[in-house]
Protein backbone atom coordinates (compact mmCIF):
# COMPACT_ATOMS: atom_id res chain seq x y z
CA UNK A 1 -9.06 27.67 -93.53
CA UNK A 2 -10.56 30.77 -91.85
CA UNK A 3 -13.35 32.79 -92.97
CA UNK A 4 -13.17 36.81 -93.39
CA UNK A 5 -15.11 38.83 -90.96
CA UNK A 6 -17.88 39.92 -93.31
CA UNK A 7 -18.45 36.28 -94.80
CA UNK A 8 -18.80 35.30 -91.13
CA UNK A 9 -21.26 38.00 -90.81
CA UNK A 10 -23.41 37.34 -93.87
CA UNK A 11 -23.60 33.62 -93.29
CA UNK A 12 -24.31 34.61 -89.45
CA UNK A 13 -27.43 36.67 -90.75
CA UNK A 14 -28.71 34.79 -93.14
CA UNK A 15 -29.00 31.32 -90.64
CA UNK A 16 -30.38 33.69 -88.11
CA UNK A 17 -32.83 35.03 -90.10
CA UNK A 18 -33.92 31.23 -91.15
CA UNK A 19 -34.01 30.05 -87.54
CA UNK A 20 -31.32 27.76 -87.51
CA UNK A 21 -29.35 26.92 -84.07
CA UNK A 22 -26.76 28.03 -82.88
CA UNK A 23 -24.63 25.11 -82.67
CA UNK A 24 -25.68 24.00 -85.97
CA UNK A 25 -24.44 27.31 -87.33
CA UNK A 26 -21.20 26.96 -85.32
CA UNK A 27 -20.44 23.37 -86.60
CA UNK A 28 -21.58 24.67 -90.39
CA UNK A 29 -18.81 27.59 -89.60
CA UNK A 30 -16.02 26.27 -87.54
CA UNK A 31 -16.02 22.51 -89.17
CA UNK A 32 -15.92 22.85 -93.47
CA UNK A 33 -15.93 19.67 -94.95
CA UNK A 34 -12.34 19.84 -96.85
CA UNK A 35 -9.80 17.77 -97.80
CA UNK A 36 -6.38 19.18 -98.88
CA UNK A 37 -4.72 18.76 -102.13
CA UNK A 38 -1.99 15.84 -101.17
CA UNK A 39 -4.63 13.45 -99.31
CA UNK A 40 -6.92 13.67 -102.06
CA UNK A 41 -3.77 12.55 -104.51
CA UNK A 42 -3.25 9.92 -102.15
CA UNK A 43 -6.87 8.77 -102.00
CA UNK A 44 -6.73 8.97 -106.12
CA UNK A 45 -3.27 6.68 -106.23
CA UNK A 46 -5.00 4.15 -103.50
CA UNK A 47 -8.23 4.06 -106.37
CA UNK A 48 -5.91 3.38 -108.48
CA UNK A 49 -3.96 0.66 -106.67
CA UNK A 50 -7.36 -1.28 -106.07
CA UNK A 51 -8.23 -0.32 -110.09
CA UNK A 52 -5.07 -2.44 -110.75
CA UNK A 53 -5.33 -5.37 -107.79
CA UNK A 54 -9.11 -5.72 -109.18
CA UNK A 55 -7.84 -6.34 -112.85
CA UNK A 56 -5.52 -8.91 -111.50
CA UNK A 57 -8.63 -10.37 -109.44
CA UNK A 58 -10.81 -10.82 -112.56
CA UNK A 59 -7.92 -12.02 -114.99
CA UNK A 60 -7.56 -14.58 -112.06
CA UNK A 61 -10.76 -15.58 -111.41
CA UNK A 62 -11.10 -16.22 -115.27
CA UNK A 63 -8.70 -19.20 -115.35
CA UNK A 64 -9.93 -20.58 -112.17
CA UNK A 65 -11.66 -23.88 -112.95
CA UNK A 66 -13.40 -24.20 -109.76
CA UNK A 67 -16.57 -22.13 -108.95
CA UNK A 68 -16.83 -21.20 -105.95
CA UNK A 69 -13.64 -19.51 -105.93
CA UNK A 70 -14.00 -18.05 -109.10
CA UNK A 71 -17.18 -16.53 -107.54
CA UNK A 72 -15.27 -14.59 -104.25
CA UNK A 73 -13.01 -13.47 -106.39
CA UNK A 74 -15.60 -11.70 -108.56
CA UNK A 75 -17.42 -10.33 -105.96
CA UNK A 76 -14.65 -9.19 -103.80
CA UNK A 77 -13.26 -7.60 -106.85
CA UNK A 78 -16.99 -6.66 -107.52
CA UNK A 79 -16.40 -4.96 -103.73
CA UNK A 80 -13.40 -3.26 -104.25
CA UNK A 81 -14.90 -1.28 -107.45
CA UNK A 82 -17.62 0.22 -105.83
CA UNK A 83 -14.85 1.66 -103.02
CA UNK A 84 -12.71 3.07 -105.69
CA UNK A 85 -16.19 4.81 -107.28
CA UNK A 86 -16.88 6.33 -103.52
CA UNK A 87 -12.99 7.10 -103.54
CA UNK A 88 -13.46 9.16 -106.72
CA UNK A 89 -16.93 10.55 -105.50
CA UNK A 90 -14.96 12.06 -102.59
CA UNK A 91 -12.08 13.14 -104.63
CA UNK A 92 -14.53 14.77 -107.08
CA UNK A 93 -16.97 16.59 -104.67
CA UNK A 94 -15.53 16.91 -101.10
């Protein structure tokens, strides 16, 4: 994804006129942080894949008589739910 000539400009001016290096200027230019359409669909359908593997990791760990196990399982599923939420919070905002 390129930038127009007068975007470059205007976002040229504006960090030189705050004082901000060059090179961080050339890495805030040349280096957007974005992610195309079909990665962030696969990203979504991997959320939901470890959505679905967690459900099957609590029903599990429900009918488990012993503790201990019962206890990995609910805190790797515990694991895998807060990498789906950063998942969606990269789907969502990058």
């Amino acid at each position: 994804m390129r930038m127009s000539r007068w975007r470059f400009a205007t976002v040229r001016r504006t960090l030189a006129k705050y004082g901000i290096m060059k090179q961080k200027m050339q890495r805030m230019l040349f280096f957007p942080m974005y992610i195309d359409p079909m990665t962030k669909m696969n990203i979504s359908l991997l959320a939901i894949g470890l959505m679905f593997v967690c459900n099957l990791l609590m029903i599990f760990a429900r009918k488990m008589n012993n503790a201990l196990l019962r206890f990995l399982f609910k805190t790797c599923a515990f694991l895998m739910l807060i990498a789906v939420f950063v998942m969606i919070l990269i789907v969502i905002f990058v």
